[in-house]
PDB file of N, CA and C in Angstrom:
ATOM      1  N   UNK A   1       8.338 -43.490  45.827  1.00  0.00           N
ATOM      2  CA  UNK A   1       7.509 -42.677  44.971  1.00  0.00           C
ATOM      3  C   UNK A   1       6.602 -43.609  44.151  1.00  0.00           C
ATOM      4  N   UNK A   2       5.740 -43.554  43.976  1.00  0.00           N
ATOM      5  CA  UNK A   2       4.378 -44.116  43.647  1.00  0.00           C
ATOM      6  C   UNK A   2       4.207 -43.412  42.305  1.00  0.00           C
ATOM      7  N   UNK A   3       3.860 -43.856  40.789  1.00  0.00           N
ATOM      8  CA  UNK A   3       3.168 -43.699  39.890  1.00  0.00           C
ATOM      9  C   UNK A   3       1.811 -44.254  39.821  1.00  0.00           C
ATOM     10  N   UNK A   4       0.988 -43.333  38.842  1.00  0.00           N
ATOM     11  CA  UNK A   4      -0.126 -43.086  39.586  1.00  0.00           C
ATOM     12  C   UNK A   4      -0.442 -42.860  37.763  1.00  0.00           C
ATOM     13  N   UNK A   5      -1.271 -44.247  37.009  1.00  0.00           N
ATOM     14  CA  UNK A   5      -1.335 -43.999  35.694  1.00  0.00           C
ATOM     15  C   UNK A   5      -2.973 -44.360  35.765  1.00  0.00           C
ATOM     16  N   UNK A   6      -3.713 -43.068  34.761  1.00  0.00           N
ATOM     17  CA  UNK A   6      -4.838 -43.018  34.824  1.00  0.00           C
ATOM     18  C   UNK A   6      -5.436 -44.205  33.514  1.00  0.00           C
ATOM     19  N   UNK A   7      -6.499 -44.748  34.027  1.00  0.00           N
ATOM     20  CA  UNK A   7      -7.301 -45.713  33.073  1.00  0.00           C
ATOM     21  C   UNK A   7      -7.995 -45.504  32.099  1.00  0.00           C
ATOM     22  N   UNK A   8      -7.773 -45.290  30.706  1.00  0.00           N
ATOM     23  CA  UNK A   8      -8.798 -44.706  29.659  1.00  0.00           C
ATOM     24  C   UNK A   8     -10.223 -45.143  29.636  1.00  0.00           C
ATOM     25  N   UNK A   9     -11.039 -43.856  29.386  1.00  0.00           N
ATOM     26  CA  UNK A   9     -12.171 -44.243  29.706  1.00  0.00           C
ATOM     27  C   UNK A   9     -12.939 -45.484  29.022  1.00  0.00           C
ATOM     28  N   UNK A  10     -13.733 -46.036  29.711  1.00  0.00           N
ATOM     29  CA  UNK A  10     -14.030 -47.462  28.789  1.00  0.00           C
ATOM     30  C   UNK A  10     -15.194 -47.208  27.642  1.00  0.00           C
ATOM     31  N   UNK A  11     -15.134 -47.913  26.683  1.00  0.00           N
ATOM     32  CA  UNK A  11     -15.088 -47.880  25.129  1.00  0.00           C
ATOM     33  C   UNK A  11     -17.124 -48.135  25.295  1.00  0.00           C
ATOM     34  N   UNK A  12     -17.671 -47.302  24.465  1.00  0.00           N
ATOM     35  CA  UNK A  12     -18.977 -47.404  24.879  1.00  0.00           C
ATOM     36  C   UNK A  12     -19.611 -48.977  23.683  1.00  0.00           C
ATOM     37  N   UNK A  13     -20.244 -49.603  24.207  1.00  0.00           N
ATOM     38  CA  UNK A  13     -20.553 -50.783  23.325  1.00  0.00           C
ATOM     39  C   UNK A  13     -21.327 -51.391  22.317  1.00  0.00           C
ATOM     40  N   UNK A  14     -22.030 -49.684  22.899  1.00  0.00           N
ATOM     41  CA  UNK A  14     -23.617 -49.724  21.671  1.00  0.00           C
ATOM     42  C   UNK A  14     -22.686 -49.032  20.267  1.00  0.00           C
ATOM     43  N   UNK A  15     -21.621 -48.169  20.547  1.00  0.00           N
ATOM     44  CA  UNK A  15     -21.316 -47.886  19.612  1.00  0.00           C
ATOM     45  C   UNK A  15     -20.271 -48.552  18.526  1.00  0.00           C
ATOM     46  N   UNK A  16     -19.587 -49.586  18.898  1.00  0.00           N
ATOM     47  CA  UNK A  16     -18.741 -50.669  18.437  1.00  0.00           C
ATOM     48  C   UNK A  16     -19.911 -51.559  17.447  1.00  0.00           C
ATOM     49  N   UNK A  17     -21.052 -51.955  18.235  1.00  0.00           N
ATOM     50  CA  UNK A  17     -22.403 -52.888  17.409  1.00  0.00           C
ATOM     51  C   UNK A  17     -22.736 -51.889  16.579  1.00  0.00           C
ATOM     52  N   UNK A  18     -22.901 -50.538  16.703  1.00  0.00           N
ATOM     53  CA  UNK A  18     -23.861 -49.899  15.505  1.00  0.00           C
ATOM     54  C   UNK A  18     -22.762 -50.051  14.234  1.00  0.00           C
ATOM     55  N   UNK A  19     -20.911 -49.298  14.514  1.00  0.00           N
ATOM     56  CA  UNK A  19     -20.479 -49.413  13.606  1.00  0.00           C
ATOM     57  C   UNK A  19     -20.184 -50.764  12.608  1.00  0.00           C
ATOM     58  N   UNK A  20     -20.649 -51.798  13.359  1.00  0.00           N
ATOM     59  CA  UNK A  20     -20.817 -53.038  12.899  1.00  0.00           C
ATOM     60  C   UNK A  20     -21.994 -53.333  11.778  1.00  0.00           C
ATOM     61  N   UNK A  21     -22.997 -52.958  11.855  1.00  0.00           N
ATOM     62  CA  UNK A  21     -24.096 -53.052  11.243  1.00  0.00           C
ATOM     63  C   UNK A  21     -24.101 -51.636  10.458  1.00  0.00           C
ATOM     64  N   UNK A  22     -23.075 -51.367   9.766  1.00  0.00           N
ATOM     65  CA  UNK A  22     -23.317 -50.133   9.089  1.00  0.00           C
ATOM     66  C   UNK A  22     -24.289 -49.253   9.726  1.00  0.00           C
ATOM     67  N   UNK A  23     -24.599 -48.707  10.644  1.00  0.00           N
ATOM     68  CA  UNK A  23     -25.490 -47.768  11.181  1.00  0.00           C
ATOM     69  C   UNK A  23     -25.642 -46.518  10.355  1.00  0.00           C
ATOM     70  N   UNK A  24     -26.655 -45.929   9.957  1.00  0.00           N
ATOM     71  CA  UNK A  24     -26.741 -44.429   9.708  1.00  0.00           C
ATOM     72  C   UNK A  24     -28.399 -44.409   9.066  1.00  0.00           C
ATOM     73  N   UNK A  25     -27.946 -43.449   7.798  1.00  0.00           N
ATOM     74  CA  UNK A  25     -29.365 -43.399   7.075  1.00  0.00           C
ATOM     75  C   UNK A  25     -30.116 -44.707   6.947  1.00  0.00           C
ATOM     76  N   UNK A  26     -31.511 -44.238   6.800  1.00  0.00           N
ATOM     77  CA  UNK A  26     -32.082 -44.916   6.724  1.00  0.00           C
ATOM     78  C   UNK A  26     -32.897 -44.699   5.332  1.00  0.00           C
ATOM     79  N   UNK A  27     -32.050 -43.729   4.245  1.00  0.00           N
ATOM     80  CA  UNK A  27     -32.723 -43.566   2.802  1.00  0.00           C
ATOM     81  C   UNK A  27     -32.088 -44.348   1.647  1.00  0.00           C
ATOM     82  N   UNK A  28     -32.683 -44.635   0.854  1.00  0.00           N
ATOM     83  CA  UNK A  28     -31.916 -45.182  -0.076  1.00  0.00           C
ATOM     84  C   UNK A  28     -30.532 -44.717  -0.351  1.00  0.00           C
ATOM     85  N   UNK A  29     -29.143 -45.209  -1.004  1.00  0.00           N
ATOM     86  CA  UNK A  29     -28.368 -44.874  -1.491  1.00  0.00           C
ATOM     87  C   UNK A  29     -29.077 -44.630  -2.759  1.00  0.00           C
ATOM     88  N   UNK A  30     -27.970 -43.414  -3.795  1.00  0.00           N
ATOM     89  CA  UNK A  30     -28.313 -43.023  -5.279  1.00  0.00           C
ATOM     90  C   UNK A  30     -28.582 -44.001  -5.893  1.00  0.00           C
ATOM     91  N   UNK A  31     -27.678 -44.761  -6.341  1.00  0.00           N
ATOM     92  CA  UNK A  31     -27.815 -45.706  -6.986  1.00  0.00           C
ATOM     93  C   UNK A  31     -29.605 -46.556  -7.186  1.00  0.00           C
ATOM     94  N   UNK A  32     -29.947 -47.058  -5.914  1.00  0.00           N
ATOM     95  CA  UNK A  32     -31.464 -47.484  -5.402  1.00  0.00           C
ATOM     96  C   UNK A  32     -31.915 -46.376  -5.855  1.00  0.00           C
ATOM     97  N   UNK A  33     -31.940 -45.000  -5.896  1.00  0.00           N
ATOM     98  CA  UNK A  33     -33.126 -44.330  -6.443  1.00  0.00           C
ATOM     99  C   UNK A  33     -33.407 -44.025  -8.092  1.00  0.00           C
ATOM    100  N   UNK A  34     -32.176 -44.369  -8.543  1.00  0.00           N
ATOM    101  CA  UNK A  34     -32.043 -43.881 -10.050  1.00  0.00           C
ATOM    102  C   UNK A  34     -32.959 -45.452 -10.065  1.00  0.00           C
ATOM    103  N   UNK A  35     -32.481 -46.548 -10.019  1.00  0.00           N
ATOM    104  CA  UNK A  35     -32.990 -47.808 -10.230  1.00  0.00           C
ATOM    105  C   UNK A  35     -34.450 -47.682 -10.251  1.00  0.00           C
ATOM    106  N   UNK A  36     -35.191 -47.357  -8.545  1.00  0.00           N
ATOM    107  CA  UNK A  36     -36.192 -47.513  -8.513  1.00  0.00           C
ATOM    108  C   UNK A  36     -37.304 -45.792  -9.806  1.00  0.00           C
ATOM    109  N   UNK A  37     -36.206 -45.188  -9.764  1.00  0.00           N
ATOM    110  CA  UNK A  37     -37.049 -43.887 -10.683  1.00  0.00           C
ATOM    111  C   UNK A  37     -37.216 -44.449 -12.444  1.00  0.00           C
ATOM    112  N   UNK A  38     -36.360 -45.610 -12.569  1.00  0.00           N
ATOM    113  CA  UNK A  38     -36.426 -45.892 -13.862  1.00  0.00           C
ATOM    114  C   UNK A  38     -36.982 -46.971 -14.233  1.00  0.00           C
ATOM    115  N   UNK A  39     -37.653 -47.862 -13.039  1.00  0.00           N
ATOM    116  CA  UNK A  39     -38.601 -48.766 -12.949  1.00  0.00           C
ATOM    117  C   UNK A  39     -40.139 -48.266 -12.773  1.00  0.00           C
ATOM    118  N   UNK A  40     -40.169 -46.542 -12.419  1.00  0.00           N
ATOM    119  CA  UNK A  40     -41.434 -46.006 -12.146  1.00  0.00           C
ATOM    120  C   UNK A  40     -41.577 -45.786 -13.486  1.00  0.00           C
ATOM    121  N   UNK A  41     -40.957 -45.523 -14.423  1.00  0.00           N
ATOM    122  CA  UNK A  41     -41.272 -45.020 -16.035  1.00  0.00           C
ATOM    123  C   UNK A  41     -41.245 -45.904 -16.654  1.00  0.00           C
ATOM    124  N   UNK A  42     -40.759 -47.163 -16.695  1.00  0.00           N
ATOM    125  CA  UNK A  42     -41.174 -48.216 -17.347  1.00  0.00           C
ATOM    126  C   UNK A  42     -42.312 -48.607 -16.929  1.00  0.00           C
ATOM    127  N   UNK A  43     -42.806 -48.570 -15.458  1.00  0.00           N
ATOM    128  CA  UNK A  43     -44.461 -48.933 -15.585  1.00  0.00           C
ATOM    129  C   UNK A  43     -45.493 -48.103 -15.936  1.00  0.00           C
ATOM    130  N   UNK A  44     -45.096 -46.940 -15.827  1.00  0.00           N
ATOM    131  CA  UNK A  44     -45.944 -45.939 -16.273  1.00  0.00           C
ATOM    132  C   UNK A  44     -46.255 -46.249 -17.915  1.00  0.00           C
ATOM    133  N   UNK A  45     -45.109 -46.147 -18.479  1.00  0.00           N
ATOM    134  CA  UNK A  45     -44.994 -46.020 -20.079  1.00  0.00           C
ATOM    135  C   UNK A  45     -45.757 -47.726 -20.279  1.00  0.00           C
ATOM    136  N   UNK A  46     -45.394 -48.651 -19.253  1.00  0.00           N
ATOM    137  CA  UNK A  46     -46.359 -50.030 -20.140  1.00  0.00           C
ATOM    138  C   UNK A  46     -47.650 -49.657 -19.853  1.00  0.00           C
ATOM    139  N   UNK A  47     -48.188 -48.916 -18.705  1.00  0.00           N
ATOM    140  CA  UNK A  47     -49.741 -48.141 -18.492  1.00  0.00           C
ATOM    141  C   UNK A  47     -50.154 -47.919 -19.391  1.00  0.00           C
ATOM    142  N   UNK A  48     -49.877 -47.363 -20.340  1.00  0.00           N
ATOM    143  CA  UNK A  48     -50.219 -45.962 -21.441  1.00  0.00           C
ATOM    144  C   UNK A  48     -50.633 -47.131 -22.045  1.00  0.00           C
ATOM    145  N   UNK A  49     -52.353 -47.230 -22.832  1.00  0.00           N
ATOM    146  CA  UNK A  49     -52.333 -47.774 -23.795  1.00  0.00           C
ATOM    147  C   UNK A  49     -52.897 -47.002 -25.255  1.00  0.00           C
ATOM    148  N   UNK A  50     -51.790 -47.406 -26.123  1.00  0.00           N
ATOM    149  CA  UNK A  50     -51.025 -46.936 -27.052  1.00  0.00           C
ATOM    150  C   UNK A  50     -52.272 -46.238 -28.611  1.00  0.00           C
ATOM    151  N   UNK A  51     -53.217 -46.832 -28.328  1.00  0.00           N
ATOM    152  CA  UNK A  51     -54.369 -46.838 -29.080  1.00  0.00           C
ATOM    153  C   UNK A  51     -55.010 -45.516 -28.448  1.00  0.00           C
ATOM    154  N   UNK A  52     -55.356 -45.543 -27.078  1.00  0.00           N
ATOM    155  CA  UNK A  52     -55.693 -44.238 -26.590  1.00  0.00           C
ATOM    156  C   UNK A  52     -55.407 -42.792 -26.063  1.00  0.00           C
ATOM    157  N   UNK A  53     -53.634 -43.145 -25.971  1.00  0.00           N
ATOM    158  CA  UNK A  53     -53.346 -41.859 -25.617  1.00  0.00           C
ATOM    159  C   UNK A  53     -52.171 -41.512 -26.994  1.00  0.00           C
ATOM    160  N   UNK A  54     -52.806 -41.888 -28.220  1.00  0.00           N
ATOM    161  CA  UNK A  54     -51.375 -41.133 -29.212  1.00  0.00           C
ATOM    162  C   UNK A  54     -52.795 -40.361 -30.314  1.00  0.00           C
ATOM    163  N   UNK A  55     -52.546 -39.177 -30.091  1.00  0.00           N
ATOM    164  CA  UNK A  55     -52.587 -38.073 -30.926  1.00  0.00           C
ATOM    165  C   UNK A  55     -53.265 -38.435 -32.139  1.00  0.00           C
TER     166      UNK A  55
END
């Protein structure tokens, strides 16, 4: 009598490299956007000059 054991299918390789290189989004994490949203208002606010736009 002969056993007869099947071979698991083989492991795909692009997907072993992507999980390697963190693969996924390609948007900022939160963190990067609060950063970059609070670097847009500090340049804005040094824009403003202070003589011409106060009331």
């Amino acid at each position: 009598m002969k056993f007869v054991i099947a071979k698991p299918k083989p492991r795909n390789p692009f997907a072993a490299a992507a999980r390697g290189r963190r693969a996924g989004s390609h948007r900022l994490g939160t963190g990067a956007q609060r950063q970059r949203s609070r670097q847009e208002v500090r340049q804005t606010l040094a824009q403003l000059d202070p003589r011409k736009d106060s009331p």
